[in-house]
Protein backbone atom coordinates (compact mmCIF):
# COMPACT_ATOMS: atom_id res chain seq x y z
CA UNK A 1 24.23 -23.35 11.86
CA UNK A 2 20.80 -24.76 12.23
CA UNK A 3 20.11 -28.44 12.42
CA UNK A 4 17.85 -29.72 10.18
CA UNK A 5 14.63 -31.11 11.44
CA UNK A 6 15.55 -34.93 10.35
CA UNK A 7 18.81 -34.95 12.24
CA UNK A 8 17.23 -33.43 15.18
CA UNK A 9 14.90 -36.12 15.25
CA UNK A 10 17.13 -38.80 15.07
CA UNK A 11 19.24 -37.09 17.54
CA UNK A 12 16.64 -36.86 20.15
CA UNK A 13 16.48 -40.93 20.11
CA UNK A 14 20.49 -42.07 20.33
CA UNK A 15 21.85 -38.18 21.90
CA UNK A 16 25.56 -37.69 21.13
CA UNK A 17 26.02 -41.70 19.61
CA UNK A 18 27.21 -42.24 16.28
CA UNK A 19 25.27 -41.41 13.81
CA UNK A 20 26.07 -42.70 10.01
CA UNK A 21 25.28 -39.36 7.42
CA UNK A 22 25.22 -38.74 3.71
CA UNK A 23 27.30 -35.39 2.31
CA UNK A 24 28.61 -33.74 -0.69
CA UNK A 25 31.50 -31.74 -1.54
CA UNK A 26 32.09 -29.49 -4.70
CA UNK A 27 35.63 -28.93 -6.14
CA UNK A 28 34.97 -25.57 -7.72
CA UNK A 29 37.05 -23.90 -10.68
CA UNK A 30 36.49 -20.81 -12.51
CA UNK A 31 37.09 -20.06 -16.10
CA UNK A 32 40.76 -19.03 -14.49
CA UNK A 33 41.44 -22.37 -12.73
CA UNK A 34 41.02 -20.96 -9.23
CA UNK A 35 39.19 -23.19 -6.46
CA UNK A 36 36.15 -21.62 -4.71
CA UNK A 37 36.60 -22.21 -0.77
CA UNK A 38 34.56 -21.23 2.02
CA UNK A 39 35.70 -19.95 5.51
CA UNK A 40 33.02 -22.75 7.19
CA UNK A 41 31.12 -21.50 10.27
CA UNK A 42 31.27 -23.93 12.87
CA UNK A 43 34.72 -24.12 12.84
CA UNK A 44 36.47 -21.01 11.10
CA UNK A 45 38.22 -23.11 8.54
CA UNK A 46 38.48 -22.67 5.29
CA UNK A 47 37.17 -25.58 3.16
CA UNK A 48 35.50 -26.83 -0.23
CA UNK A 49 32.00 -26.17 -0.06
CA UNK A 50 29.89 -29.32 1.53
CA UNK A 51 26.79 -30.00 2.79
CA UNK A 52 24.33 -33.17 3.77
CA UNK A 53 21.99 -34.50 1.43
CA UNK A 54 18.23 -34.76 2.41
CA UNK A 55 16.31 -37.11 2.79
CA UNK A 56 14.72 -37.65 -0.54
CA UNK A 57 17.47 -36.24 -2.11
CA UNK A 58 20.10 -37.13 -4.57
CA UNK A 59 23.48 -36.26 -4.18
CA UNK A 60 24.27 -34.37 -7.10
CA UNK A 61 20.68 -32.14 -7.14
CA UNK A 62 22.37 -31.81 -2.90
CA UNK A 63 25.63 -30.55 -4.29
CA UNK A 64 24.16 -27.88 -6.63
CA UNK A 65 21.60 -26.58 -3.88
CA UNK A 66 24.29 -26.42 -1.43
CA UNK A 67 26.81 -24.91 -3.41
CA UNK A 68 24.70 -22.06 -3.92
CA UNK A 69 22.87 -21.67 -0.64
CA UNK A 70 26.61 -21.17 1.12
CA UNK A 71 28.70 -19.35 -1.65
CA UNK A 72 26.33 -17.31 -3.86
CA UNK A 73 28.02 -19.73 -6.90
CA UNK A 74 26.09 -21.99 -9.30
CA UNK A 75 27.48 -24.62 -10.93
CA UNK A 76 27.82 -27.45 -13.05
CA UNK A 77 28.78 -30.73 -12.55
CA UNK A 78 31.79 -32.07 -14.48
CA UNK A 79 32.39 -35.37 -12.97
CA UNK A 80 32.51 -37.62 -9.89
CA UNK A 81 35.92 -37.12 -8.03
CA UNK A 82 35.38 -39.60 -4.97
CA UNK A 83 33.44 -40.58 -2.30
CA UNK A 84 34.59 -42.29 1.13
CA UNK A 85 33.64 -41.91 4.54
CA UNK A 86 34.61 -39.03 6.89
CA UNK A 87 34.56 -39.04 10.82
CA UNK A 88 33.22 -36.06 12.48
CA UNK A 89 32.88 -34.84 16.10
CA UNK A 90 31.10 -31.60 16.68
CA UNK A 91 31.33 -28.96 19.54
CA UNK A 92 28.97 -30.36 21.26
CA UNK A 93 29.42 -33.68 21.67
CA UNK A 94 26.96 -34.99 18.34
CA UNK A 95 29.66 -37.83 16.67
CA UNK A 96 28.95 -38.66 13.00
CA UNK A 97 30.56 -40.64 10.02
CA UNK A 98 29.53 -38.97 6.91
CA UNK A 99 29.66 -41.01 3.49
CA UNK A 100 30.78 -38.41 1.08
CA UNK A 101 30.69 -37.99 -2.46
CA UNK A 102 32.54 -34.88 -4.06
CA UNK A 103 32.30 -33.50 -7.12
CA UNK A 104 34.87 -31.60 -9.83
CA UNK A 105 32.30 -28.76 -10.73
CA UNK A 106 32.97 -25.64 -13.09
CA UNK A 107 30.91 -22.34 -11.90
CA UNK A 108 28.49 -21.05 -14.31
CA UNK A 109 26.98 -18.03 -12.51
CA UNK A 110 26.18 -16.26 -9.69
CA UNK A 111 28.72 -14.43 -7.36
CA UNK A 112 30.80 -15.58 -4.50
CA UNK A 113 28.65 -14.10 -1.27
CA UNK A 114 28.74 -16.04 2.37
CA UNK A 115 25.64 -16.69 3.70
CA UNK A 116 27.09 -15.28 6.57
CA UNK A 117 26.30 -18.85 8.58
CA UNK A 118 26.89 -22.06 7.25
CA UNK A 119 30.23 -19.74 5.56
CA UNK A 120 31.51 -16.32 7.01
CA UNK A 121 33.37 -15.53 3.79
CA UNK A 122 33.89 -17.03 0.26
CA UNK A 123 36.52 -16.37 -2.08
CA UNK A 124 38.32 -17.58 -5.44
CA UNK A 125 42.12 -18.53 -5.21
CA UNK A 126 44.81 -19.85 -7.16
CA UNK A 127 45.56 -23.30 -6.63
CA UNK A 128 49.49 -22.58 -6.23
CA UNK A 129 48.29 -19.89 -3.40
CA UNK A 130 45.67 -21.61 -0.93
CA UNK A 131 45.09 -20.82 2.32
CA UNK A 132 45.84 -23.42 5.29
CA UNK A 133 43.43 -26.30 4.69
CA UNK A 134 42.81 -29.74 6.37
CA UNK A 135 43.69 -33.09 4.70
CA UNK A 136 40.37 -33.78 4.59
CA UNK A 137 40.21 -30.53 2.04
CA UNK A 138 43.18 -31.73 0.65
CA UNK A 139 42.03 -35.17 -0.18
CA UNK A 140 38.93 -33.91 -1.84
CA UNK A 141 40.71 -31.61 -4.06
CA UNK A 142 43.92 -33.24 -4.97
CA UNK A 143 41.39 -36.23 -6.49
CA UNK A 144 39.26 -33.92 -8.12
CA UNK A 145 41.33 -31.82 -10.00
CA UNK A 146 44.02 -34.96 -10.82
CA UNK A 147 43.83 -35.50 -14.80
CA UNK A 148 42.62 -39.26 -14.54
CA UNK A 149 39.05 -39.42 -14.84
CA UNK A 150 37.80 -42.25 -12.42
CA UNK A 151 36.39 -41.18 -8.96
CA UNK A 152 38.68 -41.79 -6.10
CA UNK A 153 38.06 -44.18 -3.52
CA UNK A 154 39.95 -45.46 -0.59
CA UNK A 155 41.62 -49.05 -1.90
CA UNK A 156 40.33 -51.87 0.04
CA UNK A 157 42.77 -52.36 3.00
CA UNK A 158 44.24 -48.61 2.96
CA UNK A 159 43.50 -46.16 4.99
CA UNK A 160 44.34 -42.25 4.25
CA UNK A 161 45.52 -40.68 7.27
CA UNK A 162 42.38 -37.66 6.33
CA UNK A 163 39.90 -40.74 6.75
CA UNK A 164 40.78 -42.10 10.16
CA UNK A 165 41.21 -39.54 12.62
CA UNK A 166 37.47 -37.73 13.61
CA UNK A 167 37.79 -33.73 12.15
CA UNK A 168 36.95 -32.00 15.57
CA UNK A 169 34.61 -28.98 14.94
């Protein structure tokens, strides 16, 4: 998975320190209510598709280009579904805390491919019938698919345990 020139930047100044991120996360249904997930990468794990938002970006045009760049899928955006913050410590040592906004999104087009490096496989499935996913996954898409409307966001004071502990890659 290739770093993108910014981050490599930044991490030739602090090395392995923490370094504060923006990313984006797409709850994906089809016109059958299954959820679009994608076998990540860097770690194996299956997940909602994500991805960090450029610099000069905004989060919403970063969720649609990621989307497609990892799972073949275009989509549209129905609503917000949440955003918090997200500890992460990669492989080799890099720490970040991403703030991340997800999004409930419906696909419009394309057709579910990996891009054989960010994701080694994508694939629709029933909601009743997922395969074993983090509570960081879980978080993203239990908000985003509940019926109330409002984006979730961590209450000030509480903590959800997928929020606290770093997600080792």
């Amino acid at each position: 998975m290739a770093v993108s020139p910014y981050i490599a930047r930044l991490r030739r100044h602090i090395g392995h320190d923490l370094l504060m991120l923006y990313g984006v996360s797409a709850v994906v249904t089809d016109e059958a209510g299954r959820l679009l997930l994608a076998r990540r990468g860097d770690n194996g794990r299956w997940s909602v598709p994500a991805g960090m938002v450029d610099p000069g970006e905004q989060p919403a045009d970063a969720l649609l280009r990621e989307v497609h760049e990892e799972t073949g899928v275009r989509v549209r955006i129905e609503r917000l579904g949440g955003v918090a913050t997200h500890p992460v410590v990669y492989p080799n040592g890099d720490a970040c805390e991403y703030l991340n906004v997800w999004f409930r999104c419906r696909a419009v087009g394309g057709a579910a491919v990996a891009d054989g490096d960010e994701s080694l496989a994508v694939g629709w499935f029933d909601p009743d019938d997922l395969p074993e996913l983090d509570d960081w996954s879980r978080l993203r898409i239990d908000t985003a698919l509940r019926e109330e409307t409002a984006a979730w966001y961590a209450a000030p004071g509480r903590r959800h345990p997928a929020l606290t502990r770093p997600d080792n890659l």
